[in-house]
N, C-alpha and C. Protein backbone atom coordinates (compact mmCIF):
# COMPACT_ATOMS: atom_id res chain seq x y z
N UNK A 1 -22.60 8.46 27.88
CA UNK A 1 -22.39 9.86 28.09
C UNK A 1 -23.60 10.59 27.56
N UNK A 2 -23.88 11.46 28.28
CA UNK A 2 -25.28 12.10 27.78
C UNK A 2 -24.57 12.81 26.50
N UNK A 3 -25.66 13.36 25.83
CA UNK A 3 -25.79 14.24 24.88
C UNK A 3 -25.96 15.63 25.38
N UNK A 4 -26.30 16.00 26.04
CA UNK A 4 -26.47 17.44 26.85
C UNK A 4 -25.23 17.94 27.59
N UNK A 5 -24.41 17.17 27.66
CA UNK A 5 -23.23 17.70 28.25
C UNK A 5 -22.03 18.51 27.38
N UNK A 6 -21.63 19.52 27.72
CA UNK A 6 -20.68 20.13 26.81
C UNK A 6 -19.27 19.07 26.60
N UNK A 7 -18.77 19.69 25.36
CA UNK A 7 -17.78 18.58 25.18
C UNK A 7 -16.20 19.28 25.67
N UNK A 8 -15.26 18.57 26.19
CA UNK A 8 -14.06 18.91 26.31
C UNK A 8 -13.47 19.19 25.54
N UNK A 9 -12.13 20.19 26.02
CA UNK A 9 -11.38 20.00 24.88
C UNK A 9 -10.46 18.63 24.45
N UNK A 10 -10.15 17.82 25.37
CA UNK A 10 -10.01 16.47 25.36
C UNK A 10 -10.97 15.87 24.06
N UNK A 11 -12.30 15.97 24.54
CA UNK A 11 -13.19 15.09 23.38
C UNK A 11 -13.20 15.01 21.77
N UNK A 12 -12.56 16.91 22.04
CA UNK A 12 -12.56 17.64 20.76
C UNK A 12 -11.54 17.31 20.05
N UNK A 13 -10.48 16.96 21.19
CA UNK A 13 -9.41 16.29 19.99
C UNK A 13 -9.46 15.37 19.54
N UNK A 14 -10.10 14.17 20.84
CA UNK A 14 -10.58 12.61 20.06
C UNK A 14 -10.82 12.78 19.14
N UNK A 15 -12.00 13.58 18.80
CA UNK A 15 -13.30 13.54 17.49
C UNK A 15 -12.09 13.91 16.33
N UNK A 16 -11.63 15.08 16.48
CA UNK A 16 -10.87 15.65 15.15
C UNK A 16 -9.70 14.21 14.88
N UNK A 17 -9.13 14.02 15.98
CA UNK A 17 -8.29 12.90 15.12
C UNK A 17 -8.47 11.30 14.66
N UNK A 18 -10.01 11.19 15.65
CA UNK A 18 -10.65 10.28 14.50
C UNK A 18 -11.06 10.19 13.35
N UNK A 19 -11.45 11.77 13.37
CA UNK A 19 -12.23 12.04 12.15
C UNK A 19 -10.83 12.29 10.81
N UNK A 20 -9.78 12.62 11.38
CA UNK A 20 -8.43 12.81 10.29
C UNK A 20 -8.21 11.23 10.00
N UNK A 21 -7.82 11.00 11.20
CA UNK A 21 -7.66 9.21 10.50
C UNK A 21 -8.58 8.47 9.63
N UNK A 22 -9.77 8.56 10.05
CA UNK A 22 -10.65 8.16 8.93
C UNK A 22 -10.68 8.26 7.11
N UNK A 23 -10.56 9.85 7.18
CA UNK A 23 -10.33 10.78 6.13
C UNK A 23 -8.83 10.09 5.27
N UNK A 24 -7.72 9.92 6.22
CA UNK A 24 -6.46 9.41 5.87
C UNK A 24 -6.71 7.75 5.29
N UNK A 25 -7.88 7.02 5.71
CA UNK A 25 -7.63 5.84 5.35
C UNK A 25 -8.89 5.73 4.24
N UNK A 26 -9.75 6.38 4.19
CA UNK A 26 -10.85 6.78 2.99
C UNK A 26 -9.72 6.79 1.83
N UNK A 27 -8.73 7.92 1.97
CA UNK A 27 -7.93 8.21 0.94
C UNK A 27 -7.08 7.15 0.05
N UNK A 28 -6.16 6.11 1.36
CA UNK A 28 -5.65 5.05 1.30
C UNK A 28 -6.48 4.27 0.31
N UNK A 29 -7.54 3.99 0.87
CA UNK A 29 -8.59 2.91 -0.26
C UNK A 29 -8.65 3.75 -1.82
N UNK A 30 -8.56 4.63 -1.29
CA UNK A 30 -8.92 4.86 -2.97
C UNK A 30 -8.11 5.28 -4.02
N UNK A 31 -6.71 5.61 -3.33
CA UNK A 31 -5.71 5.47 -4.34
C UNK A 31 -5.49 3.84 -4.53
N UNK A 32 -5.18 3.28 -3.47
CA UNK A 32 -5.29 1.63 -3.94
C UNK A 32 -6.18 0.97 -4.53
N UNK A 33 -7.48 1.51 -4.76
CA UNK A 33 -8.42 1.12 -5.87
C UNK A 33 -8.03 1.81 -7.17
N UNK A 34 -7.56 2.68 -7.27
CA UNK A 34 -7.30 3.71 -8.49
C UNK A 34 -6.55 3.09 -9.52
N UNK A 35 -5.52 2.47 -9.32
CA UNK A 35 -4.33 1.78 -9.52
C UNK A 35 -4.47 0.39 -10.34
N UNK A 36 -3.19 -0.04 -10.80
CA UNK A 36 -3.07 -1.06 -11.36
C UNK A 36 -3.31 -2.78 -9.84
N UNK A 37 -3.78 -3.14 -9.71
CA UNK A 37 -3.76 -4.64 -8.96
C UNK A 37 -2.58 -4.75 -8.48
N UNK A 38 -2.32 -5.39 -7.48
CA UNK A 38 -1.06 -5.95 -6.96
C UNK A 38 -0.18 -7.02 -7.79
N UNK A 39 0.72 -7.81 -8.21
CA UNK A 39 0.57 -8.54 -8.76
C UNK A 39 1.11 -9.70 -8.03
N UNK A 40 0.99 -9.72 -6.82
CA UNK A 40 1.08 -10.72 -5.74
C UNK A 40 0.15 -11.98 -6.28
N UNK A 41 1.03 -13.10 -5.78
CA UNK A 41 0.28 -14.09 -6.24
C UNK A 41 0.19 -15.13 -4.82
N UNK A 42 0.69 -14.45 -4.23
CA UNK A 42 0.90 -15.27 -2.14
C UNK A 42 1.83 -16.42 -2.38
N UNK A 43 2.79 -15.65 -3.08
CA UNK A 43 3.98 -17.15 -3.33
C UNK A 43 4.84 -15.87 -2.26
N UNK A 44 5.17 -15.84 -1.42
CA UNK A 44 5.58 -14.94 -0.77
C UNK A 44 7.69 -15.22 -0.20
N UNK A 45 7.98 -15.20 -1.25
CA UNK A 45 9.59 -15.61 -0.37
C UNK A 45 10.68 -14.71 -1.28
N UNK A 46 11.58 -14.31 -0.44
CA UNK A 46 13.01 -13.35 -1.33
C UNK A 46 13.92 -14.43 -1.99
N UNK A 47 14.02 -14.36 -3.47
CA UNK A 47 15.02 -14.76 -3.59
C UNK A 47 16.30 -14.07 -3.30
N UNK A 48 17.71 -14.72 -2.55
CA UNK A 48 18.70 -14.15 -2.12
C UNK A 48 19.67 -13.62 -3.12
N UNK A 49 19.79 -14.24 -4.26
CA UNK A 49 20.26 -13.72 -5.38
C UNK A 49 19.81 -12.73 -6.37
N UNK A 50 18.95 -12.67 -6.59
CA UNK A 50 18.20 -11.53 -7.34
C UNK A 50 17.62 -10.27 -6.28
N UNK A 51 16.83 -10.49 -5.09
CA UNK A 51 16.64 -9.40 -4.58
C UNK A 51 15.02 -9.21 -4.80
N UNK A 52 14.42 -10.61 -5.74
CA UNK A 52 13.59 -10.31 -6.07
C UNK A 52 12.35 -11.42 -5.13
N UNK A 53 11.02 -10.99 -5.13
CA UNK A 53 10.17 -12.05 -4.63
C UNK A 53 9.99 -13.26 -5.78
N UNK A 54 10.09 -14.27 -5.19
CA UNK A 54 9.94 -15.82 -5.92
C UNK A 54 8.48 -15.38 -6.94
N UNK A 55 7.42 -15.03 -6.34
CA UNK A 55 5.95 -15.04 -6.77
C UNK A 55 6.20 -14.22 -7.33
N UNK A 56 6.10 -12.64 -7.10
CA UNK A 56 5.85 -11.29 -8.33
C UNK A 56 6.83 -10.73 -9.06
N UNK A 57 8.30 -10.68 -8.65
CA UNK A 57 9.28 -10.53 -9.19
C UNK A 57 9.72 -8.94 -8.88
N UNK A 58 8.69 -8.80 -7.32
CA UNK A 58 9.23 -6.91 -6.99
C UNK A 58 10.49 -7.46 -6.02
N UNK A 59 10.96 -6.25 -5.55
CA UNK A 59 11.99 -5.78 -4.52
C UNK A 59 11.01 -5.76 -3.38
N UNK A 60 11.67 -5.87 -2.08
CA UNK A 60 10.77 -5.98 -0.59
C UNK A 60 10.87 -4.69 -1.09
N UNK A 61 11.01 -3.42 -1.25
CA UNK A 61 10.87 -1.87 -1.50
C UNK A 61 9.62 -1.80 -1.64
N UNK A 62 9.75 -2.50 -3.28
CA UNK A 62 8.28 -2.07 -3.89
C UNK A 62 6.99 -2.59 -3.26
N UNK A 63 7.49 -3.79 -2.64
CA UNK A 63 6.48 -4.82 -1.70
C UNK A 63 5.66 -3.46 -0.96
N UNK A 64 6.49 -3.03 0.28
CA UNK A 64 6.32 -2.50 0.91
C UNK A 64 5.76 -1.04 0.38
N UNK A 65 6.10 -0.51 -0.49
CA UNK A 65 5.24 0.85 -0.81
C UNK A 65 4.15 1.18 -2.11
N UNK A 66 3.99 -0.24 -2.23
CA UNK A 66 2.98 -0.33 -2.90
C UNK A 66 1.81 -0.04 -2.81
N UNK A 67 1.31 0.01 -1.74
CA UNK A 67 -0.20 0.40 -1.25
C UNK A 67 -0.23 2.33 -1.18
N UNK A 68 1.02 2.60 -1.09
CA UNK A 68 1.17 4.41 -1.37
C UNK A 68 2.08 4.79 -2.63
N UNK A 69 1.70 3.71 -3.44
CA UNK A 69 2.46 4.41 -4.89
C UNK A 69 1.66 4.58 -5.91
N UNK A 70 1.69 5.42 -6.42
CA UNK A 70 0.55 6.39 -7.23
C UNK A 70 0.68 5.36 -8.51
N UNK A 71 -0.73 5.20 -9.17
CA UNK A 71 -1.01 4.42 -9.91
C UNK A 71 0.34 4.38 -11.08
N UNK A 72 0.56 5.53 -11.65
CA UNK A 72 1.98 5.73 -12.45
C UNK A 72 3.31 4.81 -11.68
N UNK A 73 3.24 5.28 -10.56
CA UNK A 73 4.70 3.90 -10.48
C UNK A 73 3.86 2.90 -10.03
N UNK A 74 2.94 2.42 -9.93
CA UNK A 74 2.91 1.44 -10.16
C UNK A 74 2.96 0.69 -11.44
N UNK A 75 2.33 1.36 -12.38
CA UNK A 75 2.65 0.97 -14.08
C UNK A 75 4.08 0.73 -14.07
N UNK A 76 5.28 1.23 -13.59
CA UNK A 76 6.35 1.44 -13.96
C UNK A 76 6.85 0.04 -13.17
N UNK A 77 6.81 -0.37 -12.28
CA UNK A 77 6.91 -1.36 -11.68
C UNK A 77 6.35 -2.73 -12.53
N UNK A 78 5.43 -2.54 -12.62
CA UNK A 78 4.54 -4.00 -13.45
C UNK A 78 4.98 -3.84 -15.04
N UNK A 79 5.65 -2.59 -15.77
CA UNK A 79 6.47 -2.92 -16.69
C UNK A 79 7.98 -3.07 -16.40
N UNK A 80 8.72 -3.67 -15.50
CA UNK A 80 9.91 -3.96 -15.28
C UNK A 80 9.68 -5.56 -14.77
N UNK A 81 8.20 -6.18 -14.65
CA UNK A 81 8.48 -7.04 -14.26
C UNK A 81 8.71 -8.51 -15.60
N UNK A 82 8.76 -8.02 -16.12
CA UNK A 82 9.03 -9.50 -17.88
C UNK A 82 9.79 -9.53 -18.03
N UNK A 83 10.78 -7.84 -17.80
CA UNK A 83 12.79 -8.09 -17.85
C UNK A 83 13.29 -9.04 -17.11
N UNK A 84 12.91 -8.43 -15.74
CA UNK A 84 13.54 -9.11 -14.66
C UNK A 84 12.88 -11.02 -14.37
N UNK A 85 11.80 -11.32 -14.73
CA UNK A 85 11.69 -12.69 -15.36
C UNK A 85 12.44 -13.88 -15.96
N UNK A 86 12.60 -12.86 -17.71
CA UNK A 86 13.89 -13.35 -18.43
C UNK A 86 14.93 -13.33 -17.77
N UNK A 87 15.44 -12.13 -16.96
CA UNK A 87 16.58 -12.31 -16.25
C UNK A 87 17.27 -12.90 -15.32
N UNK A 88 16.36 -13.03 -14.64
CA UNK A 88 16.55 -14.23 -13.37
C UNK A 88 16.29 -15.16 -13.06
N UNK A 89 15.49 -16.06 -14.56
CA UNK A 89 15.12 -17.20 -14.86
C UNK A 89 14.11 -18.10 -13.78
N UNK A 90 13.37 -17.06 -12.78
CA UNK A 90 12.38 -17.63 -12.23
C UNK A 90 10.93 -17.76 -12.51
């Protein structure tokens, strides 16, 4: 596409909502850098009785919203995980 050509309003939206998504996943990285580590260890299975993963000892919950939970719950999470250890004897 040339450069000399005016842009649509079509184009104009491409650009803006590439340019938001981008912005949205810039953000993503860097609260997930901000944060405490995952504490995934790729032992990846539910136990059916506890509710908990075999490897880290979260809930599929926390599994799952971990990558958008603000460094604070994540602390709060990785201190519940030594109870639930002792507790469920895995």
């Amino acid at each position: 596409m040339a450069e000399d050509q005016p842009k649509t309003p079509l184009r104009d939206f491409a650009a803006e909502r590439m340019a938001e998504r981008q912005r949205r996943r810039a953000e993503r990285r860097m609260m997930l850098a901000s944060g405490p580590a995952s504490p995934c260890v790729s032992v990846c299975q539910m136990d059916p009785m506890t509710g908990y993963c075999v490897g880290c000892l979260r809930t599929i919950d926390e599994i799952r919203d971990w990558i958008i939970s603000t460094p604070d719950e994540r602390n709060k999470i990785l201190a519940q995980l030594p109870g639930r250890k002792e507790r469920s004897g895995l």
